[in-house]
PDB file of N, CA and C in Angstrom:
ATOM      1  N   UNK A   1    -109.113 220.645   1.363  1.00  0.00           N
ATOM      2  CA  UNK A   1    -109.317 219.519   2.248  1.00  0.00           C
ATOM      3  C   UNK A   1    -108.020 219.079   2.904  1.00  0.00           C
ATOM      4  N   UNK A   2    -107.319 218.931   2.007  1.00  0.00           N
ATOM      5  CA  UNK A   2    -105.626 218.555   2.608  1.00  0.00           C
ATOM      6  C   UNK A   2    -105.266 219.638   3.674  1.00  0.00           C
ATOM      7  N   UNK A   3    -105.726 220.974   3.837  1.00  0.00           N
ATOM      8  CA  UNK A   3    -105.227 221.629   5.073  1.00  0.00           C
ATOM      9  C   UNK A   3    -105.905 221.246   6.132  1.00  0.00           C
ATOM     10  N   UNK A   4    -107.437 220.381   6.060  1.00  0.00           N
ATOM     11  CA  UNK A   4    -107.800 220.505   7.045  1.00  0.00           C
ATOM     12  C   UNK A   4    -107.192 219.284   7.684  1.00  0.00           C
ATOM     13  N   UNK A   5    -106.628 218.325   7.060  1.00  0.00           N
ATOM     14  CA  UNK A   5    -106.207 217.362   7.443  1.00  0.00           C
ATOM     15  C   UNK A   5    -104.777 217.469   8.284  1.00  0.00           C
ATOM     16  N   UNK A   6    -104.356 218.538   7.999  1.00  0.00           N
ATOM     17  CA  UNK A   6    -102.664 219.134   8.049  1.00  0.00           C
ATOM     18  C   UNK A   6    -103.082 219.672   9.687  1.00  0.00           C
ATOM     19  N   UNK A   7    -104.600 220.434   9.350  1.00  0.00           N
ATOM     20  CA  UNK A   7    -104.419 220.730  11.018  1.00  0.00           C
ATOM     21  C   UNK A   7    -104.752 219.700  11.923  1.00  0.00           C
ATOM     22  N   UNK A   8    -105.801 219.013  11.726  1.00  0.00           N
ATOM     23  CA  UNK A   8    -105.761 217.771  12.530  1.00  0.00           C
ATOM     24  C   UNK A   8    -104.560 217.075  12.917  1.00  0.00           C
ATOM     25  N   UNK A   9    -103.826 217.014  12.243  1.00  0.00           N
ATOM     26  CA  UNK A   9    -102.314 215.965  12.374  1.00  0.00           C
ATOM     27  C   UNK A   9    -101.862 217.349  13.467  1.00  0.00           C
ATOM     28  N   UNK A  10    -101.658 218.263  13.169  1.00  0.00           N
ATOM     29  CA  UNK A  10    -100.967 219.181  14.515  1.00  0.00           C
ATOM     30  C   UNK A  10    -101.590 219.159  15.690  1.00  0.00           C
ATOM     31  N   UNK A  11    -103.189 218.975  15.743  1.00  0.00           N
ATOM     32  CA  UNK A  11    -103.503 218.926  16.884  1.00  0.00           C
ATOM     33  C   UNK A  11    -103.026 217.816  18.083  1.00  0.00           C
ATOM     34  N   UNK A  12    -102.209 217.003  17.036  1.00  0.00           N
ATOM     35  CA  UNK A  12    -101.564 215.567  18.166  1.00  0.00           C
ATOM     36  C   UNK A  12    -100.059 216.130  18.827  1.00  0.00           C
ATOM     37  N   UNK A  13     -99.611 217.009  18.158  1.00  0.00           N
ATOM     38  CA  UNK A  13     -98.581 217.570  18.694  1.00  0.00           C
ATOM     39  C   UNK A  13     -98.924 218.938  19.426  1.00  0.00           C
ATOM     40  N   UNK A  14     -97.529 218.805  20.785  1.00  0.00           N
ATOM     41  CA  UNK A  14     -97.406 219.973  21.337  1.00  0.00           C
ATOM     42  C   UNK A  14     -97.077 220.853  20.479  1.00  0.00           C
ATOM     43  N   UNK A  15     -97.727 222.356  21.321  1.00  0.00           N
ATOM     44  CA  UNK A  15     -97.249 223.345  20.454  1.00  0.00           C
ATOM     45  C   UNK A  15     -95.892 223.737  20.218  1.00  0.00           C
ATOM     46  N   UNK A  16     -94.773 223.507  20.942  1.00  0.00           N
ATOM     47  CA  UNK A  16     -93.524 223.383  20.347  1.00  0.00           C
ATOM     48  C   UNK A  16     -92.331 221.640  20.498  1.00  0.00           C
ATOM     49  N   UNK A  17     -93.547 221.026  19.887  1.00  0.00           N
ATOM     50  CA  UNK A  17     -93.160 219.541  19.272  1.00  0.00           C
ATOM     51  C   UNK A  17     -92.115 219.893  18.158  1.00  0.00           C
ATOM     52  N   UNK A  18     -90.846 218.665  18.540  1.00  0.00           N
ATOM     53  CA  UNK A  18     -89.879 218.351  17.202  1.00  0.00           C
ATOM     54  C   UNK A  18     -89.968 217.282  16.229  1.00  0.00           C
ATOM     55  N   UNK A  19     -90.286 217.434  15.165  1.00  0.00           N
ATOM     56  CA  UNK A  19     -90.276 215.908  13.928  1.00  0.00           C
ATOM     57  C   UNK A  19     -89.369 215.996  13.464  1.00  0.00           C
ATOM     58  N   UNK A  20     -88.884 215.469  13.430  1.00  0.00           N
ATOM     59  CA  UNK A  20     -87.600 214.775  12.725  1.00  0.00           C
ATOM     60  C   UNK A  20     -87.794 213.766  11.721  1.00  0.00           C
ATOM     61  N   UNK A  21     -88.126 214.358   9.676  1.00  0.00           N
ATOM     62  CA  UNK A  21     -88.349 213.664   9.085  1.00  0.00           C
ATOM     63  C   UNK A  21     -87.104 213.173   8.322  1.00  0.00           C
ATOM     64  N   UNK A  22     -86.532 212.123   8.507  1.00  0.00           N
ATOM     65  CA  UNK A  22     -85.257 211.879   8.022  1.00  0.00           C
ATOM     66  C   UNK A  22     -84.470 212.819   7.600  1.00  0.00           C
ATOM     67  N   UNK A  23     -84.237 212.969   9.122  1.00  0.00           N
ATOM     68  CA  UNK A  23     -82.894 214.117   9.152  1.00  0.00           C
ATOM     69  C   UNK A  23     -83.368 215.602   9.384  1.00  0.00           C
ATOM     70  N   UNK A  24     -84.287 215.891   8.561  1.00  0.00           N
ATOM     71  CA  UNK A  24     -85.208 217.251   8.583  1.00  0.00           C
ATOM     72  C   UNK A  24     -85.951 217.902   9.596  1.00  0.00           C
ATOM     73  N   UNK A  25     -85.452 218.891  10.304  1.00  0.00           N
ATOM     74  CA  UNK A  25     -86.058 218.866  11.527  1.00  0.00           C
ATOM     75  C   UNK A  25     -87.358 219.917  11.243  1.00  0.00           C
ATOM     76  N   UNK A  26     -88.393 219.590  12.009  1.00  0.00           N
ATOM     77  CA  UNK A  26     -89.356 220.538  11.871  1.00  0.00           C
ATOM     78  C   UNK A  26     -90.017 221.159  13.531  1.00  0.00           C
ATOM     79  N   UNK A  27     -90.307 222.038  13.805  1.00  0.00           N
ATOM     80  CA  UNK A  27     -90.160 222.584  15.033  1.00  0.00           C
ATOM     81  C   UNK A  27     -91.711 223.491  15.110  1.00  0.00           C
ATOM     82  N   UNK A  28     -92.078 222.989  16.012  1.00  0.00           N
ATOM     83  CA  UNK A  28     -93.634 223.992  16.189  1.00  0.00           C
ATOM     84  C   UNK A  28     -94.717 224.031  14.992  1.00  0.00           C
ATOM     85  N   UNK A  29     -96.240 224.037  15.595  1.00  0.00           N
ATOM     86  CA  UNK A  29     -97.308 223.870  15.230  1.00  0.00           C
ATOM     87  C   UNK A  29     -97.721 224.206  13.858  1.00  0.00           C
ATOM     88  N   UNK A  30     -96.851 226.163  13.233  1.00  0.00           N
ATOM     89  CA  UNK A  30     -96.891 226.312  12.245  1.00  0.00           C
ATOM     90  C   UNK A  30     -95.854 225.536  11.154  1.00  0.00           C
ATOM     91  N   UNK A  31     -95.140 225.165  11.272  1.00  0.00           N
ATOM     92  CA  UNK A  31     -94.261 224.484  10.528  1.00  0.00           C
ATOM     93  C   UNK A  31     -94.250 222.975  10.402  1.00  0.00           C
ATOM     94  N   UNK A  32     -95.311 222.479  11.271  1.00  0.00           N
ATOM     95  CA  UNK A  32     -95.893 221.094  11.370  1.00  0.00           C
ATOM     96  C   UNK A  32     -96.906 220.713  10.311  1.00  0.00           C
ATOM     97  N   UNK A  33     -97.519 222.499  10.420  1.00  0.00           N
ATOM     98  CA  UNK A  33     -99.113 222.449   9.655  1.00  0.00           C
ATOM     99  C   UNK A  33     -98.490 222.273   8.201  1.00  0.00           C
ATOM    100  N   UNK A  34     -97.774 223.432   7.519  1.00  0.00           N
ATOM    101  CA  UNK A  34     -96.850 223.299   6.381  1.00  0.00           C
ATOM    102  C   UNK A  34     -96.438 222.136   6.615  1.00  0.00           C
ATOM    103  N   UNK A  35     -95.244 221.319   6.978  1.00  0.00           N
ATOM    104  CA  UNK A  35     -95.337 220.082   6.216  1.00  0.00           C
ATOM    105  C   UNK A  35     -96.184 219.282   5.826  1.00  0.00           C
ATOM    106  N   UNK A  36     -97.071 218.823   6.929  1.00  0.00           N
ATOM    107  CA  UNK A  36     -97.718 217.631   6.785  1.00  0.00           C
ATOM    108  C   UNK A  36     -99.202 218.042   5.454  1.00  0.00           C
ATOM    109  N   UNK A  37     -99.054 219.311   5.200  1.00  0.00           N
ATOM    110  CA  UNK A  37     -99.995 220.220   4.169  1.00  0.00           C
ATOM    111  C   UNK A  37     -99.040 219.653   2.555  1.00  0.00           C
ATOM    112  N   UNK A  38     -97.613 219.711   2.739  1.00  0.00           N
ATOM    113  CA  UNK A  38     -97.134 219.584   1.642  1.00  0.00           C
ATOM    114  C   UNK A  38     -97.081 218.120   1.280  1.00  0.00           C
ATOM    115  N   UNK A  39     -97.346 217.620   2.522  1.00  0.00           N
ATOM    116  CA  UNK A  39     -96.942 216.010   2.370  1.00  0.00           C
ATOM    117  C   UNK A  39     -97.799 214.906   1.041  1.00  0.00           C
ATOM    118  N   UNK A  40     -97.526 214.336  -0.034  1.00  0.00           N
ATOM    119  CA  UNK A  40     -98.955 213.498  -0.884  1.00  0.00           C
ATOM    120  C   UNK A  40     -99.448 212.590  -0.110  1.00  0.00           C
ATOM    121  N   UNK A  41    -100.615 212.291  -0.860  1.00  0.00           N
ATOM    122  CA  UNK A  41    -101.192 211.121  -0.276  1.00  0.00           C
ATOM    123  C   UNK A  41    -100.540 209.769   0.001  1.00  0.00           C
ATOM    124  N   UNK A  42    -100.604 209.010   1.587  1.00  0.00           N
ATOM    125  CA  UNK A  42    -100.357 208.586   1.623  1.00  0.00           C
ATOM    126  C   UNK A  42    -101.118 206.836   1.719  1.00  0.00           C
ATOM    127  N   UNK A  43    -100.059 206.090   1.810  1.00  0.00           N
ATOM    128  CA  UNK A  43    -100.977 204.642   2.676  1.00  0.00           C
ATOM    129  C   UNK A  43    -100.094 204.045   3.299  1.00  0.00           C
ATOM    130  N   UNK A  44    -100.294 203.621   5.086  1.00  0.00           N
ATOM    131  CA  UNK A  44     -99.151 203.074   5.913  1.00  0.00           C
ATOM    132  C   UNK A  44    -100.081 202.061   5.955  1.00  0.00           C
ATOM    133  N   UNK A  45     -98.680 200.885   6.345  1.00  0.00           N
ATOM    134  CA  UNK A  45     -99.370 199.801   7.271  1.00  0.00           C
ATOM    135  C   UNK A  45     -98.303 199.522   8.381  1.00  0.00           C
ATOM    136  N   UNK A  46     -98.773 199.394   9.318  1.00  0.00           N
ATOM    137  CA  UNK A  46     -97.964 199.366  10.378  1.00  0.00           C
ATOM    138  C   UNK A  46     -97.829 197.625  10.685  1.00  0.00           C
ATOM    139  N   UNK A  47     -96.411 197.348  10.742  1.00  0.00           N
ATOM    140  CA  UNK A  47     -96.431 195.850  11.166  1.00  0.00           C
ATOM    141  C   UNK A  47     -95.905 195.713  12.610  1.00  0.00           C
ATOM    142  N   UNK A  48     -95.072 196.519  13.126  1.00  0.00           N
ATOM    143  CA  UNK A  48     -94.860 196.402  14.742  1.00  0.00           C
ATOM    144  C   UNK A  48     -95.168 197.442  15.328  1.00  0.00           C
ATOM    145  N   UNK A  49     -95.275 197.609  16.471  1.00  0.00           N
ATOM    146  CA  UNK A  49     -95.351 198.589  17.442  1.00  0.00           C
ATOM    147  C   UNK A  49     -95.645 198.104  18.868  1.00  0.00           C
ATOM    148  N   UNK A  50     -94.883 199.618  19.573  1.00  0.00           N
ATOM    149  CA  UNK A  50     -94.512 199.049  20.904  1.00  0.00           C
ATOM    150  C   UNK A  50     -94.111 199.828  21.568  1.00  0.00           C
ATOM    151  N   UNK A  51     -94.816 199.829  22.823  1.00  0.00           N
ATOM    152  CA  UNK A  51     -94.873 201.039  23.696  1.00  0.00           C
ATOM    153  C   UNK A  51     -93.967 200.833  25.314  1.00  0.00           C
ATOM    154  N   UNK A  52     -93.731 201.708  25.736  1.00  0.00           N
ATOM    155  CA  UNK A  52     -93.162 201.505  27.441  1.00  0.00           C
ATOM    156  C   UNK A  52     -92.618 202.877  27.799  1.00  0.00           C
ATOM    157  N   UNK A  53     -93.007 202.613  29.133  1.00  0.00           N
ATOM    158  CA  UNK A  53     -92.897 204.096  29.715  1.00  0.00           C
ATOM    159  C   UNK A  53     -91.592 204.768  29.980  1.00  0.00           C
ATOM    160  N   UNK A  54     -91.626 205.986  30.170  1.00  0.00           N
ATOM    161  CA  UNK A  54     -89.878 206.553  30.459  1.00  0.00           C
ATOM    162  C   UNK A  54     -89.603 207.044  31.669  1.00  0.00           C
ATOM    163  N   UNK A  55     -88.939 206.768  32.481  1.00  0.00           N
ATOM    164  CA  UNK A  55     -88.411 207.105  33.612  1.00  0.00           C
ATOM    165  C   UNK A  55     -88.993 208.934  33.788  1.00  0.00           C
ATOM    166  N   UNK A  56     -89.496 208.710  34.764  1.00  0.00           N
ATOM    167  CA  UNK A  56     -90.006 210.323  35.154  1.00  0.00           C
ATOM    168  C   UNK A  56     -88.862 211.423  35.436  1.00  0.00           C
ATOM    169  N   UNK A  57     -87.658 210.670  35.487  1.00  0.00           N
ATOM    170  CA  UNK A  57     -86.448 211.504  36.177  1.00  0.00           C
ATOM    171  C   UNK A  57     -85.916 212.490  34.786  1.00  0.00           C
ATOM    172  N   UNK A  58     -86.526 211.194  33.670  1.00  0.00           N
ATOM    173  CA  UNK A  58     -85.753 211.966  32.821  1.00  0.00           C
ATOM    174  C   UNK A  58     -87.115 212.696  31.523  1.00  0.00           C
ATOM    175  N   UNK A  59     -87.716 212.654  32.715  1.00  0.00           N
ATOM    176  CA  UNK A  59     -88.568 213.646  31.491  1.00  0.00           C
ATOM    177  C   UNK A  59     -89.603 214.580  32.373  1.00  0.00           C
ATOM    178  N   UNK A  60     -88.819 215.243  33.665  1.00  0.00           N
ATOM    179  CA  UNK A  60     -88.733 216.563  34.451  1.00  0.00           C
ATOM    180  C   UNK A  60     -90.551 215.399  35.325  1.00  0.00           C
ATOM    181  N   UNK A  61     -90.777 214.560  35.131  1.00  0.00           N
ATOM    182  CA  UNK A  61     -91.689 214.220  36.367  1.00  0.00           C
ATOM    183  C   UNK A  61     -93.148 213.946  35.602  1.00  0.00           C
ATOM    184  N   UNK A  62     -92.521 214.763  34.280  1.00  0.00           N
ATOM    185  CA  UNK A  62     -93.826 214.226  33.363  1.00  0.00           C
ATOM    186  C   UNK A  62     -94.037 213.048  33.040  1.00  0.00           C
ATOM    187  N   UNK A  63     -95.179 212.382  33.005  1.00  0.00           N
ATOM    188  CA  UNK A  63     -95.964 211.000  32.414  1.00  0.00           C
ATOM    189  C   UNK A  63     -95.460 210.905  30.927  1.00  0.00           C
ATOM    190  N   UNK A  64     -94.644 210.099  30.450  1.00  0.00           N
ATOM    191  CA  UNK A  64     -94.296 210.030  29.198  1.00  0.00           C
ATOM    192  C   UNK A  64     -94.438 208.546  28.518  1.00  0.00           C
ATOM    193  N   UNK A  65     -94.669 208.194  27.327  1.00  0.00           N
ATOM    194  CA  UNK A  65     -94.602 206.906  26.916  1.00  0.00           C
ATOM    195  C   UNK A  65     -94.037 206.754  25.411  1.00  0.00           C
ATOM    196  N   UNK A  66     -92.444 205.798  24.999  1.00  0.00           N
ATOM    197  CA  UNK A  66     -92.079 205.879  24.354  1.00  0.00           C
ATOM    198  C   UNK A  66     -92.708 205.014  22.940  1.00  0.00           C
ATOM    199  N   UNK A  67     -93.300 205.164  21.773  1.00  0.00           N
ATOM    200  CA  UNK A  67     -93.930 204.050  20.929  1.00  0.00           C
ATOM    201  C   UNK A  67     -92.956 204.197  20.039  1.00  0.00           C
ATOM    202  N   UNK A  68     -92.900 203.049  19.515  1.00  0.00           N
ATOM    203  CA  UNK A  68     -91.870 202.896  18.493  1.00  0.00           C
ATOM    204  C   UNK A  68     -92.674 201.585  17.720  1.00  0.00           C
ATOM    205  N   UNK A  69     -92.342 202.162  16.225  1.00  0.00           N
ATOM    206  CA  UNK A  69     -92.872 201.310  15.466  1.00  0.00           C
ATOM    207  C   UNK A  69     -92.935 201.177  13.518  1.00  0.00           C
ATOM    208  N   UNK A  70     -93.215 200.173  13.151  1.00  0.00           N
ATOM    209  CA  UNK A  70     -92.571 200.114  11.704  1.00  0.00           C
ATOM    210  C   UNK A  70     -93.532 199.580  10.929  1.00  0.00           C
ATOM    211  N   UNK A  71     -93.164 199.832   9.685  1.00  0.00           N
ATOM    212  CA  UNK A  71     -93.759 199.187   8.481  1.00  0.00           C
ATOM    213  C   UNK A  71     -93.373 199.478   7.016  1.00  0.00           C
ATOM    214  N   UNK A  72     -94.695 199.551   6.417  1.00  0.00           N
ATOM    215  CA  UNK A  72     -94.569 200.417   5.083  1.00  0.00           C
ATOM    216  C   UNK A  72     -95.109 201.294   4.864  1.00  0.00           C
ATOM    217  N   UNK A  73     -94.993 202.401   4.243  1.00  0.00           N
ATOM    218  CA  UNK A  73     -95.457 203.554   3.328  1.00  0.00           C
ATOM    219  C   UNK A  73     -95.488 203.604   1.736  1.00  0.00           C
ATOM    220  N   UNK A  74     -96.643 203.764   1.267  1.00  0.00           N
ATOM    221  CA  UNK A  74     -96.664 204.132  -0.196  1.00  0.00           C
ATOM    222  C   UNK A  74     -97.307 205.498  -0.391  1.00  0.00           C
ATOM    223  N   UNK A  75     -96.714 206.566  -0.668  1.00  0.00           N
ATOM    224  CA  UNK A  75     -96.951 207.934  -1.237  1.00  0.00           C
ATOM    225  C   UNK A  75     -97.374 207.786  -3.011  1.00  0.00           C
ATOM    226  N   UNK A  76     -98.150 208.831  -3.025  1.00  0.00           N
ATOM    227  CA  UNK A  76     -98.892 209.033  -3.994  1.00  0.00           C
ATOM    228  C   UNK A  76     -97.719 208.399  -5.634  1.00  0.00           C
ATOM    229  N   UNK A  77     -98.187 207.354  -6.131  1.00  0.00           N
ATOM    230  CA  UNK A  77     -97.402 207.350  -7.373  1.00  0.00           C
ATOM    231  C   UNK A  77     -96.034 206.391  -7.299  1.00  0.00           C
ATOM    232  N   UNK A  78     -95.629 206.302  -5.902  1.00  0.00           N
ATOM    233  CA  UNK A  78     -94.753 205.635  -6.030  1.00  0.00           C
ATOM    234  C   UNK A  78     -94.657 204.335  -5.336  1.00  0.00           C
ATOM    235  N   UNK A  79     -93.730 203.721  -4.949  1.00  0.00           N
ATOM    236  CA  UNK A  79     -93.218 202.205  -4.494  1.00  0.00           C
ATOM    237  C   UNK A  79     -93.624 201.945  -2.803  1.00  0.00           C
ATOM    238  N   UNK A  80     -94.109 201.464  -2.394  1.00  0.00           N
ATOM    239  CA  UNK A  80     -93.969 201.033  -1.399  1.00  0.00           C
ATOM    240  C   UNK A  80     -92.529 201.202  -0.266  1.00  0.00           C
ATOM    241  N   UNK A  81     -92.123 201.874   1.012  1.00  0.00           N
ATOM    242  CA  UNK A  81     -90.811 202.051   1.186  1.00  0.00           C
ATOM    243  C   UNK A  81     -91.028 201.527   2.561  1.00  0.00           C
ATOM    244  N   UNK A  82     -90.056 200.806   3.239  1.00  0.00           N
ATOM    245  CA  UNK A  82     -90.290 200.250   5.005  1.00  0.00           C
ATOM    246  C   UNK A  82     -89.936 201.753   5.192  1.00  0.00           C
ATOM    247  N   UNK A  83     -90.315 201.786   6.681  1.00  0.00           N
ATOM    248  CA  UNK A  83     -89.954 203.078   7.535  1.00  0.00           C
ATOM    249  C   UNK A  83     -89.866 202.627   8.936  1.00  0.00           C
ATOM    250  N   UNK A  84     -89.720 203.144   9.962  1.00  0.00           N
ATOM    251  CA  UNK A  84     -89.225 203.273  11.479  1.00  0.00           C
ATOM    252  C   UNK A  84     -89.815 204.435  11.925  1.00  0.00           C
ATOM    253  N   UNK A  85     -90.551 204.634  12.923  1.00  0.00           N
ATOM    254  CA  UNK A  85     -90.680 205.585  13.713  1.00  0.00           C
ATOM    255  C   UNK A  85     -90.832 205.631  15.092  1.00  0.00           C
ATOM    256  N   UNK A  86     -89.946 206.908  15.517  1.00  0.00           N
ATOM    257  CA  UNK A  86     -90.345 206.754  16.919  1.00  0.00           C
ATOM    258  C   UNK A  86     -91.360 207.826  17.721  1.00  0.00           C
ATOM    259  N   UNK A  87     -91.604 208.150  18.571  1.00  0.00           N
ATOM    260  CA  UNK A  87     -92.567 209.190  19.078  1.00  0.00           C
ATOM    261  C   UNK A  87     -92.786 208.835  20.551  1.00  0.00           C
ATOM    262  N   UNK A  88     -92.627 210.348  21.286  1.00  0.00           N
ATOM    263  CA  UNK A  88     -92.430 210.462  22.904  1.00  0.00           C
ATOM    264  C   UNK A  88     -93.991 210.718  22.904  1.00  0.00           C
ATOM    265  N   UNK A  89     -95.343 210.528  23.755  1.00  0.00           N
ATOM    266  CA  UNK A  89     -96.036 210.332  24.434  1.00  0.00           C
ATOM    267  C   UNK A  89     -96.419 211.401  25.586  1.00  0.00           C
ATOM    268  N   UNK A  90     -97.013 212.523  25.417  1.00  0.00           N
ATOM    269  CA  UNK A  90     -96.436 213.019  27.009  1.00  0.00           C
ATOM    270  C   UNK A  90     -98.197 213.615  27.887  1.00  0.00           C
ATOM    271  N   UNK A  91     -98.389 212.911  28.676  1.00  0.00           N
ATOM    272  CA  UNK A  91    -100.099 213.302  29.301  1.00  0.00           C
ATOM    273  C   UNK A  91    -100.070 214.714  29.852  1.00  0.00           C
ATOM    274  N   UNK A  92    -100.801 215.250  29.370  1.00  0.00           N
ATOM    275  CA  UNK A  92    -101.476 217.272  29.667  1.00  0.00           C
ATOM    276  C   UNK A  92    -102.286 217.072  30.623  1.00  0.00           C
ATOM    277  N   UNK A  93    -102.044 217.555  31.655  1.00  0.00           N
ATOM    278  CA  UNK A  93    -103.478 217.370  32.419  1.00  0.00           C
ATOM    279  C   UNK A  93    -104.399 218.650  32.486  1.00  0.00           C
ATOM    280  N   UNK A  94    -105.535 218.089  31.788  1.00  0.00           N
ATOM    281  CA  UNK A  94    -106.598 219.050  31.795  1.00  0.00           C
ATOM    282  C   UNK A  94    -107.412 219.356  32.964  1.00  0.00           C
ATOM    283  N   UNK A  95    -108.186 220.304  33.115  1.00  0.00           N
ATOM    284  CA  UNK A  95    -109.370 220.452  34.513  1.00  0.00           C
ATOM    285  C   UNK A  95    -109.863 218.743  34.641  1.00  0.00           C
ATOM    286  N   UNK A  96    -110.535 218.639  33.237  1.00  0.00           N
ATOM    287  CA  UNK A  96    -111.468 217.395  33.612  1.00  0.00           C
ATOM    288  C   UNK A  96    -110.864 216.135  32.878  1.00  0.00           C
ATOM    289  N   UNK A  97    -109.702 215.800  32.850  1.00  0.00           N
ATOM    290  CA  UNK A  97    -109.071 214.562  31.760  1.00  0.00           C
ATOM    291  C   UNK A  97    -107.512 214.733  31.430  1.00  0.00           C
ATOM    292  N   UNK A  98    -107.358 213.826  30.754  1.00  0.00           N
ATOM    293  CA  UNK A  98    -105.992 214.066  30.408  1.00  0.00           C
ATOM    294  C   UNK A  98    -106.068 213.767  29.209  1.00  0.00           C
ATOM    295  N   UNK A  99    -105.262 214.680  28.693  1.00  0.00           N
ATOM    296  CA  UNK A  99    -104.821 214.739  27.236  1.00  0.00           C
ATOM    297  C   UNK A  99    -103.396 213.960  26.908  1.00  0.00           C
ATOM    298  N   UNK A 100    -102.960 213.285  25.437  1.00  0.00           N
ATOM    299  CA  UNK A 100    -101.890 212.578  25.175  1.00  0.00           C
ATOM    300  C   UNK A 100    -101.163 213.317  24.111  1.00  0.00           C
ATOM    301  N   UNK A 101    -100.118 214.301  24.088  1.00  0.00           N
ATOM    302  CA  UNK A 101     -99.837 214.655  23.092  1.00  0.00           C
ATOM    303  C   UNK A 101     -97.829 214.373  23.096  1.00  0.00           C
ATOM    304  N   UNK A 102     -98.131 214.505  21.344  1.00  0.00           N
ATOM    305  CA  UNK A 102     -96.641 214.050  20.815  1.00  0.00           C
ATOM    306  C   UNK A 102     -95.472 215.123  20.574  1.00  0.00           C
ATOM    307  N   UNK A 103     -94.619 215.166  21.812  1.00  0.00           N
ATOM    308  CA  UNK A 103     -93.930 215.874  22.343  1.00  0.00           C
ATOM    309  C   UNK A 103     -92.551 215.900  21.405  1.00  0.00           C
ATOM    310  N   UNK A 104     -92.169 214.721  20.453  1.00  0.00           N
ATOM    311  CA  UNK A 104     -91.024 214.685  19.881  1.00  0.00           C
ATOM    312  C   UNK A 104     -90.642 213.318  19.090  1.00  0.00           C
ATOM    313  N   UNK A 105     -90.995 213.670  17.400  1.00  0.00           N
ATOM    314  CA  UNK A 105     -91.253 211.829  16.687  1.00  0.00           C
ATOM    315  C   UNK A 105     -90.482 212.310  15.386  1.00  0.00           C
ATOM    316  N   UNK A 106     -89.705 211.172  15.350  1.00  0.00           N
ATOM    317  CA  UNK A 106     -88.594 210.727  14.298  1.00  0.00           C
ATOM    318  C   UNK A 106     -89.088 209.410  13.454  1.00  0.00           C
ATOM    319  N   UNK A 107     -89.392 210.128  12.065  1.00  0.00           N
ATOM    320  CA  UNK A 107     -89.795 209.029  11.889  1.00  0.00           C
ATOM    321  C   UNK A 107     -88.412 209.348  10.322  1.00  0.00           C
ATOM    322  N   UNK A 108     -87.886 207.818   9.734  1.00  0.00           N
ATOM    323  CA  UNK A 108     -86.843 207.605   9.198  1.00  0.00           C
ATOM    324  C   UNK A 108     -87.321 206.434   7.903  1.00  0.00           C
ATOM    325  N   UNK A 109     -86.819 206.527   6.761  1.00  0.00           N
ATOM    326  CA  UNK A 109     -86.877 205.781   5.462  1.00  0.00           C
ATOM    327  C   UNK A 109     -85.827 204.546   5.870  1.00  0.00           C
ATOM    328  N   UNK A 110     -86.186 203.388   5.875  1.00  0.00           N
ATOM    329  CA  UNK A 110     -85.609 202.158   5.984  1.00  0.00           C
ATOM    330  C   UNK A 110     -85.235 201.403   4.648  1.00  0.00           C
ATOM    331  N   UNK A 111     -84.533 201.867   3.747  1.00  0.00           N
ATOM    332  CA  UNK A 111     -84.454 201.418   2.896  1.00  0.00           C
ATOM    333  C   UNK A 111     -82.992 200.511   2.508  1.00  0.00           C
ATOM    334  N   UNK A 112     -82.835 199.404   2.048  1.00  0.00           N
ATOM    335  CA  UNK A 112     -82.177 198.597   2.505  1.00  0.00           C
ATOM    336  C   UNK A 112     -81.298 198.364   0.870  1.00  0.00           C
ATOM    337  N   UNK A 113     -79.810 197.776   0.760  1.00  0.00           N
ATOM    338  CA  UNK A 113     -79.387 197.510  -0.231  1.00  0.00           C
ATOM    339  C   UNK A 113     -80.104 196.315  -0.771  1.00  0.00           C
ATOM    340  N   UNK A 114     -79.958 195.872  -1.988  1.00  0.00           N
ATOM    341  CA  UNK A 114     -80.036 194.506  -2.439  1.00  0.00           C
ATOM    342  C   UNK A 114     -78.737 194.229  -3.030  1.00  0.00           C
TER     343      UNK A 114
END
């Protein structure tokens, strides 16, 4: 079941999309499928998020939209951790629609001293 879930999560990314999991870079569809396959169960809650568009100049004329956004994560077994993520937006245009896929998302562990 967890693979089928692994492919769903790739289907939001281009086929040569970059993640950037704190620090870890991961590059294209098969190596997307493997992580997010190895990844445990999770539970987010998202407390901000926030979107705005990117200058067409700098993203060759393509429709792009930057979201950025935060919260918490708790993985299987353990603590609750804040996180940050960001993720580029970029519209496919199909024959009949447009498609939204995630061209390049960094998402980062926010974890703070006490």
């Amino acid at each position: 079941m967890a693979m089928a879930i692994a492919a769903m999560m790739t289907r939001l990314y281009l086929d040569n999309a970059t993640l950037i999991w704190n620090g870890n870079v991961v590059n294209g569809q098969e190596a997307l499928g493997k992580f997010f396959d190895a990844l445990p169960a999770s539970e987010f809650q998202i407390n901000v998020i926030d979107c705005q568009p990117v200058h067409e100049q700098a993203t060759q004329n393509q429709t792009t939209v930057l979201v950025v956004t935060c919260g918490t994560v708790k993985f299987d077994g353990n603590k609750h951790r804040y996180f940050n993520q960001n993720f580029l937006l970029t519209a496919q245009v199909m024959p009949n629609s447009i498609v939204w896929k995630i061209a390049s998302d960094c998402f980062r562990f926010q974890d703070w001293s006490s």
